[in-house]
C-alpha atoms as a PDB file:
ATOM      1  CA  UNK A   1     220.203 146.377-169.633  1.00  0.00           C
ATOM      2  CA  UNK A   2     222.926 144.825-167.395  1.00  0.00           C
ATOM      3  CA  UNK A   3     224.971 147.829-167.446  1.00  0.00           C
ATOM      4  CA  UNK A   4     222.481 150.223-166.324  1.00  0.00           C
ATOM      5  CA  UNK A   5     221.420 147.564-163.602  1.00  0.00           C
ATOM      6  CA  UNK A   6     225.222 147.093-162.630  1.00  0.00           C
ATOM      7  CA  UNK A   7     225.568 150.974-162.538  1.00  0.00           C
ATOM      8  CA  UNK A   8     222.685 151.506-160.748  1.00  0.00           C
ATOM      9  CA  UNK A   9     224.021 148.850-157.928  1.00  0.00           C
ATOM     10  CA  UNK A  10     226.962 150.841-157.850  1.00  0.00           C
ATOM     11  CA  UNK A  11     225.503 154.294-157.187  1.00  0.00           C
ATOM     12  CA  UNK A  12     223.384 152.696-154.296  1.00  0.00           C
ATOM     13  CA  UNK A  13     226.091 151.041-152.890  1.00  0.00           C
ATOM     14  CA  UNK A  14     228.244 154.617-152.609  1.00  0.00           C
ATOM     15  CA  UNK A  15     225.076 156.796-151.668  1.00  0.00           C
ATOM     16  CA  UNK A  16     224.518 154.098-148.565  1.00  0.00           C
ATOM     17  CA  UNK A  17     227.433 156.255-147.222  1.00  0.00           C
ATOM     18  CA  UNK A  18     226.165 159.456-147.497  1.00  0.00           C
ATOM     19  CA  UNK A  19     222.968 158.301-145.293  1.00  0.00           C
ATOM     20  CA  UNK A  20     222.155 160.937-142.833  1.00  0.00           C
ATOM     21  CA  UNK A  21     219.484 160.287-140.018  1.00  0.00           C
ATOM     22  CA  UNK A  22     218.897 164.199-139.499  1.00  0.00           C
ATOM     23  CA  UNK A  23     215.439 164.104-137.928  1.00  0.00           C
ATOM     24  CA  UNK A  24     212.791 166.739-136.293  1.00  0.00           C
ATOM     25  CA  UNK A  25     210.287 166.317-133.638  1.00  0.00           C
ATOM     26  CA  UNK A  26     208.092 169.474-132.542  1.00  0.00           C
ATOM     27  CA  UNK A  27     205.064 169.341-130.050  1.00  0.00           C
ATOM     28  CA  UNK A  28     202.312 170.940-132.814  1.00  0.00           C
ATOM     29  CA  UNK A  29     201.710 169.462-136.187  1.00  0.00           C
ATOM     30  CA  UNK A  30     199.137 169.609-138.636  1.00  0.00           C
ATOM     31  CA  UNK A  31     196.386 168.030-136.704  1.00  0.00           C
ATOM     32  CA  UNK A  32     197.782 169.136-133.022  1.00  0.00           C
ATOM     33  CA  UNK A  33     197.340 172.631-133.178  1.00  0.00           C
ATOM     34  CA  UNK A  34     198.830 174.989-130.439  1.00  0.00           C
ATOM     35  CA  UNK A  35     195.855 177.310-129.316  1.00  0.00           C
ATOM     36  CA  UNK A  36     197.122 180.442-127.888  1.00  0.00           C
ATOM     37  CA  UNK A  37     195.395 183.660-126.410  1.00  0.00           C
ATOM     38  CA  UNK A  38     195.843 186.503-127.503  1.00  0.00           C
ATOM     39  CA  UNK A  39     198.243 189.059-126.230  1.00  0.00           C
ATOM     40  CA  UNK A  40     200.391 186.244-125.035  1.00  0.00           C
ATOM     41  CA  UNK A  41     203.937 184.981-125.983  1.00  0.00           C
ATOM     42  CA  UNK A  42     204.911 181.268-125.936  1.00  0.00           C
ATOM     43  CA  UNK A  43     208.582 179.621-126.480  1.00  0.00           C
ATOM     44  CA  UNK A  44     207.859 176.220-128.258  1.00  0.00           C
ATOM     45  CA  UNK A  45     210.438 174.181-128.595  1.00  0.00           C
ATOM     46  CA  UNK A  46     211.168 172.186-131.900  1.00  0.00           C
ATOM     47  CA  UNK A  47     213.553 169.254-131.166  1.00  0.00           C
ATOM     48  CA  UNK A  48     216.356 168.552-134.060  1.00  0.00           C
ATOM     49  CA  UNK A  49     218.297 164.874-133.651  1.00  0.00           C
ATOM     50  CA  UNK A  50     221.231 163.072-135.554  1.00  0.00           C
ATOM     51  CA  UNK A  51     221.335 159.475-133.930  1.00  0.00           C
ATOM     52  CA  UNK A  52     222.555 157.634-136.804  1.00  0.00           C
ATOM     53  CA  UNK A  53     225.893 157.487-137.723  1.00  0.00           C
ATOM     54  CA  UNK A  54     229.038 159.218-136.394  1.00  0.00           C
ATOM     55  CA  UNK A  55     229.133 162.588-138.529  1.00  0.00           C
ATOM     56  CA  UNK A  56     227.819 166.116-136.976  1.00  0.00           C
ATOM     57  CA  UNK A  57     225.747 168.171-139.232  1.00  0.00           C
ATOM     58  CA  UNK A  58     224.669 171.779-139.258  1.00  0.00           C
ATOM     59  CA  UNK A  59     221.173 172.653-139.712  1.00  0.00           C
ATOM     60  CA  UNK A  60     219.912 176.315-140.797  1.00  0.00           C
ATOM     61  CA  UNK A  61     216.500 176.966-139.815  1.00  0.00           C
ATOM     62  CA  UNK A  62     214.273 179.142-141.991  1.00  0.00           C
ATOM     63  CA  UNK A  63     211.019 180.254-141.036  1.00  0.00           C
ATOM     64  CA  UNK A  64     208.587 180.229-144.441  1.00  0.00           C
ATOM     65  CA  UNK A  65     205.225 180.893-143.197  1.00  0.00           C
ATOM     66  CA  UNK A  66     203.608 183.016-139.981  1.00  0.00           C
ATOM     67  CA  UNK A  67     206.682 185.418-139.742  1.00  0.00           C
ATOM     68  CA  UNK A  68     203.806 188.002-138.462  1.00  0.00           C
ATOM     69  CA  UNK A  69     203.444 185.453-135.217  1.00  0.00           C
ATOM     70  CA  UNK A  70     206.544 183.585-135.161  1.00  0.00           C
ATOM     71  CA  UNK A  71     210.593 184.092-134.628  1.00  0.00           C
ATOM     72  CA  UNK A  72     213.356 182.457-134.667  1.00  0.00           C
ATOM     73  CA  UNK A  73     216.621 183.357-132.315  1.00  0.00           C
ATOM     74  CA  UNK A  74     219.490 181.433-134.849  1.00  0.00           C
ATOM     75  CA  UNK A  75     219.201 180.686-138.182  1.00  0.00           C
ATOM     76  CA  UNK A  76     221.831 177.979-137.809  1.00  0.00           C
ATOM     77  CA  UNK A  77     222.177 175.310-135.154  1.00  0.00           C
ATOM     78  CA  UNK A  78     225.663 172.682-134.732  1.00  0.00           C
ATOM     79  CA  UNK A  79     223.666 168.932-134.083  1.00  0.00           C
ATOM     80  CA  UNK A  80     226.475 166.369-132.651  1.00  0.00           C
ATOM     81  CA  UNK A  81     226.422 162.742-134.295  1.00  0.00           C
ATOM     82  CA  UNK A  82     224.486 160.656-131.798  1.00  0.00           C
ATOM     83  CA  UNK A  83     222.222 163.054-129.952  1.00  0.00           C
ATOM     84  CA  UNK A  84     218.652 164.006-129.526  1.00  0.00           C
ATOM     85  CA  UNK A  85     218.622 166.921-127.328  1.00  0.00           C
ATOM     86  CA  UNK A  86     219.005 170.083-130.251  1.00  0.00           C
ATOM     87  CA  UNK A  87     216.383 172.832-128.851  1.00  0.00           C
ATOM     88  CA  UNK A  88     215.374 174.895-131.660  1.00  0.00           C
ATOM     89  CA  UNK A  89     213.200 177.900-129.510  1.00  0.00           C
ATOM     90  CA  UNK A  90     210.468 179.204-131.896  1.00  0.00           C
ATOM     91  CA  UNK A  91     208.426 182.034-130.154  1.00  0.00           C
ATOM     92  CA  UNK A  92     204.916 182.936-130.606  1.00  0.00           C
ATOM     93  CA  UNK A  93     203.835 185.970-130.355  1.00  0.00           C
ATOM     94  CA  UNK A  94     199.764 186.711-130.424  1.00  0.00           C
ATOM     95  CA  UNK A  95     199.148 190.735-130.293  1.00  0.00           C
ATOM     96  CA  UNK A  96     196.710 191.811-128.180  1.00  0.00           C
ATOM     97  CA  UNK A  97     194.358 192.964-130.989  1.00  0.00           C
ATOM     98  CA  UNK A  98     194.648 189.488-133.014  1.00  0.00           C
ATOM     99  CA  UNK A  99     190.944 188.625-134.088  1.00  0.00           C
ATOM    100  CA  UNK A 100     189.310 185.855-132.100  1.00  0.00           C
ATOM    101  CA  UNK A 101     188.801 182.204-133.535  1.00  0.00           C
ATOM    102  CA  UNK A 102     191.558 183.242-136.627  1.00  0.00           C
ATOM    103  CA  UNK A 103     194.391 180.398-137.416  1.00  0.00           C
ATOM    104  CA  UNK A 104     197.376 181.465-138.577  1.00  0.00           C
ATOM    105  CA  UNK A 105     200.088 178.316-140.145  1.00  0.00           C
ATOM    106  CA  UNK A 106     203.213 178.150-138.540  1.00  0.00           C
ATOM    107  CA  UNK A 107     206.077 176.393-141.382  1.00  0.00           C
ATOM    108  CA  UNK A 108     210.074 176.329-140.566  1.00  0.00           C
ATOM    109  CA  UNK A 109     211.835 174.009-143.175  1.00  0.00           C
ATOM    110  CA  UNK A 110     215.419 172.339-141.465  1.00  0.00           C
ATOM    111  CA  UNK A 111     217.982 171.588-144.269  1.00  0.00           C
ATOM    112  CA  UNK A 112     221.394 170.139-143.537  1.00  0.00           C
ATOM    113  CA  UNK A 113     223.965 172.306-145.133  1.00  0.00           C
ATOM    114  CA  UNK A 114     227.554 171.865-146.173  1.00  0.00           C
ATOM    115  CA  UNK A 115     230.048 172.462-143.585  1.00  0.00           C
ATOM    116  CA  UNK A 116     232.949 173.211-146.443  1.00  0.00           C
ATOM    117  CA  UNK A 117     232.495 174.475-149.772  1.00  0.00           C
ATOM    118  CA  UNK A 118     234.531 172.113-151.244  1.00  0.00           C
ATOM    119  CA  UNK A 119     233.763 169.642-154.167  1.00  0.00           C
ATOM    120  CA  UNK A 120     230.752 170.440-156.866  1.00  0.00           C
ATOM    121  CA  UNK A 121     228.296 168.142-155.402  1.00  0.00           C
ATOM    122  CA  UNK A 122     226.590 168.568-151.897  1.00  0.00           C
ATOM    123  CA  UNK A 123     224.268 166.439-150.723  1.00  0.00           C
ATOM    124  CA  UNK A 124     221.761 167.341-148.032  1.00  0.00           C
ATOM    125  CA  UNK A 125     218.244 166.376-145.935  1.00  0.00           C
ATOM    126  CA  UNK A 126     215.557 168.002-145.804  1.00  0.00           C
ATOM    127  CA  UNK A 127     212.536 168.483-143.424  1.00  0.00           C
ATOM    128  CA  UNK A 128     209.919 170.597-142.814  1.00  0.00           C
ATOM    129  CA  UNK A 129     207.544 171.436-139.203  1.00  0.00           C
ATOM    130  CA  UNK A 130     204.366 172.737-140.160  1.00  0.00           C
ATOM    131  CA  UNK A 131     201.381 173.410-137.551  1.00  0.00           C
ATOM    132  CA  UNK A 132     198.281 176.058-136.955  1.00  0.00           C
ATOM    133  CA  UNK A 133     197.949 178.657-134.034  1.00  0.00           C
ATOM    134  CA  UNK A 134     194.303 179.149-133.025  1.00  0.00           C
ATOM    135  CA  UNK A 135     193.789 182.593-131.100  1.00  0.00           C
ATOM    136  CA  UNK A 136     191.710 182.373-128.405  1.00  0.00           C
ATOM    137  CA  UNK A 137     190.109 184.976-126.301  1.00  0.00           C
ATOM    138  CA  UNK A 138     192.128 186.135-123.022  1.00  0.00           C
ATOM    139  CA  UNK A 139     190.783 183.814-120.525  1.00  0.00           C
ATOM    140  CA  UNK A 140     190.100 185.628-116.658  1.00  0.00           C
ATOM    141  CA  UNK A 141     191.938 183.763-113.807  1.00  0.00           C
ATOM    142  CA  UNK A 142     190.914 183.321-110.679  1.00  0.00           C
ATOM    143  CA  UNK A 143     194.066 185.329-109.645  1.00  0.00           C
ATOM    144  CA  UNK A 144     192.339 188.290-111.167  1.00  0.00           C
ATOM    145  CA  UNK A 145     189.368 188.101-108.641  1.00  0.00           C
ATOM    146  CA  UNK A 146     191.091 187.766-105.427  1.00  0.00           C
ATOM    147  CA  UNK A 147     192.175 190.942-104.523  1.00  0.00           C
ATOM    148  CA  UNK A 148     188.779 192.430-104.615  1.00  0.00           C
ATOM    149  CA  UNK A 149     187.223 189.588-103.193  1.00  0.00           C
ATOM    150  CA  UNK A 150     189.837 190.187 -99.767  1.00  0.00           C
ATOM    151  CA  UNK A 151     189.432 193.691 -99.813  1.00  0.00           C
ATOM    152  CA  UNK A 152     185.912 193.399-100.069  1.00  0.00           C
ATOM    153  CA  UNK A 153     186.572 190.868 -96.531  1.00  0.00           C
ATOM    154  CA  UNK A 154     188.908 193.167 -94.792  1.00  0.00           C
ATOM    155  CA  UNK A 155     186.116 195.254 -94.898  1.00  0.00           C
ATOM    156  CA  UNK A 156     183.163 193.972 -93.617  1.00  0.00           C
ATOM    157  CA  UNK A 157     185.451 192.526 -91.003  1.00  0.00           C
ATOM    158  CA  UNK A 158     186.829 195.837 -89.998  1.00  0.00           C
ATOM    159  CA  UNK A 159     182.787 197.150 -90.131  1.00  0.00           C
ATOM    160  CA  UNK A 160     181.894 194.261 -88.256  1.00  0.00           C
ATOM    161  CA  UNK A 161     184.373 195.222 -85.436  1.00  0.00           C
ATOM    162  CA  UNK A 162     183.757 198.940 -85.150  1.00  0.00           C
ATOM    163  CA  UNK A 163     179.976 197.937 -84.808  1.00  0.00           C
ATOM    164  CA  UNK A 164     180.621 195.503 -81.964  1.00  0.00           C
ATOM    165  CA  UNK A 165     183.160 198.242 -80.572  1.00  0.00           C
ATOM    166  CA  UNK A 166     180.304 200.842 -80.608  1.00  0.00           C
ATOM    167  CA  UNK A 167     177.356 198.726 -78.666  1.00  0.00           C
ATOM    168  CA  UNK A 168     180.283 197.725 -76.073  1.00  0.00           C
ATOM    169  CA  UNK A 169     180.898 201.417 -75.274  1.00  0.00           C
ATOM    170  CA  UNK A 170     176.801 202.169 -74.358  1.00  0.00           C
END
């Protein structure tokens, strides 16, 4: 009983110094969808971090659900020990003739890998960014209506004036 207690101690004590504080922070998660239109792309931007400790680590990204809606640019991204900043661009792209009111899941698991082959053991972390796109229906901006609105001015203005010009000349 003391043995396994003792060896158990032991192991703890060495895996202390394989702690990695890898971490992930993305804008959308399970119950903060991202509602897009369709026939619209967004960037959104998944935010990897290593502030604990004084070892870089690579990350490879890997995109396991909505590969119909979603990319990724690099598979494999270099995070420095101590920083937060890591942009991991994951675009979404609705087509134009995605079905109204459908969700589709978004899931891209993050896994520190190895930077060397070396040695028979490799110990990693894990995490995983998981979130729903909602298609919505193309909304109409106000952009869309001003054009005819000022030709529509220009004219009755110009209508306007040639009237006016017309009783003048009697």
């Amino acid at each position: 009983m003391n043995r396994s207690v003792s060896i158990s101690c032991i192991a703890l004590i060495l895996l202390i110094g394989f702690a990695s504080a890898f971490g992930v922070s993305a804008p959308y998660w399970e119950d903060n969808p991202l509602s897009i239109e369709r026939g619209t792309t967004k960037i959104v931007e998944i935010n990897l971090q290593n502030m604990v400790g004084n070892e870089d680590v690579k990350v490879k990204a890997e995109l396991v659900e909505g590969s119909d809606i979603a990319s990724l640019s690099n598979d494999v991204y270099d995070v420095r020990a101590q920083t937060s900043n890591v942009m991991v661009p994951l675009k979404i792209n609705i087509p134009d003739d995605a079905k109204v009111g459908d969700v589709k899941k978004v899931k891209i698991d993050f896994r520190t890998i190895s930077p060397n082959n070396e040695g028979m053991i490799s110990m990693g972390t894990g995490m995983s960014v998981a979130f729903d796109v909602n298609i919505t229906e193309k909304q109409k901006s106000a952009s869309n209506y001003v054009t005819p609105v000022a030709i529509v001015l220009v004219i009755i203005v110009l209508a306007v004036a040639l009237i006016i010009l017309a009783k003048r000349k009697r």
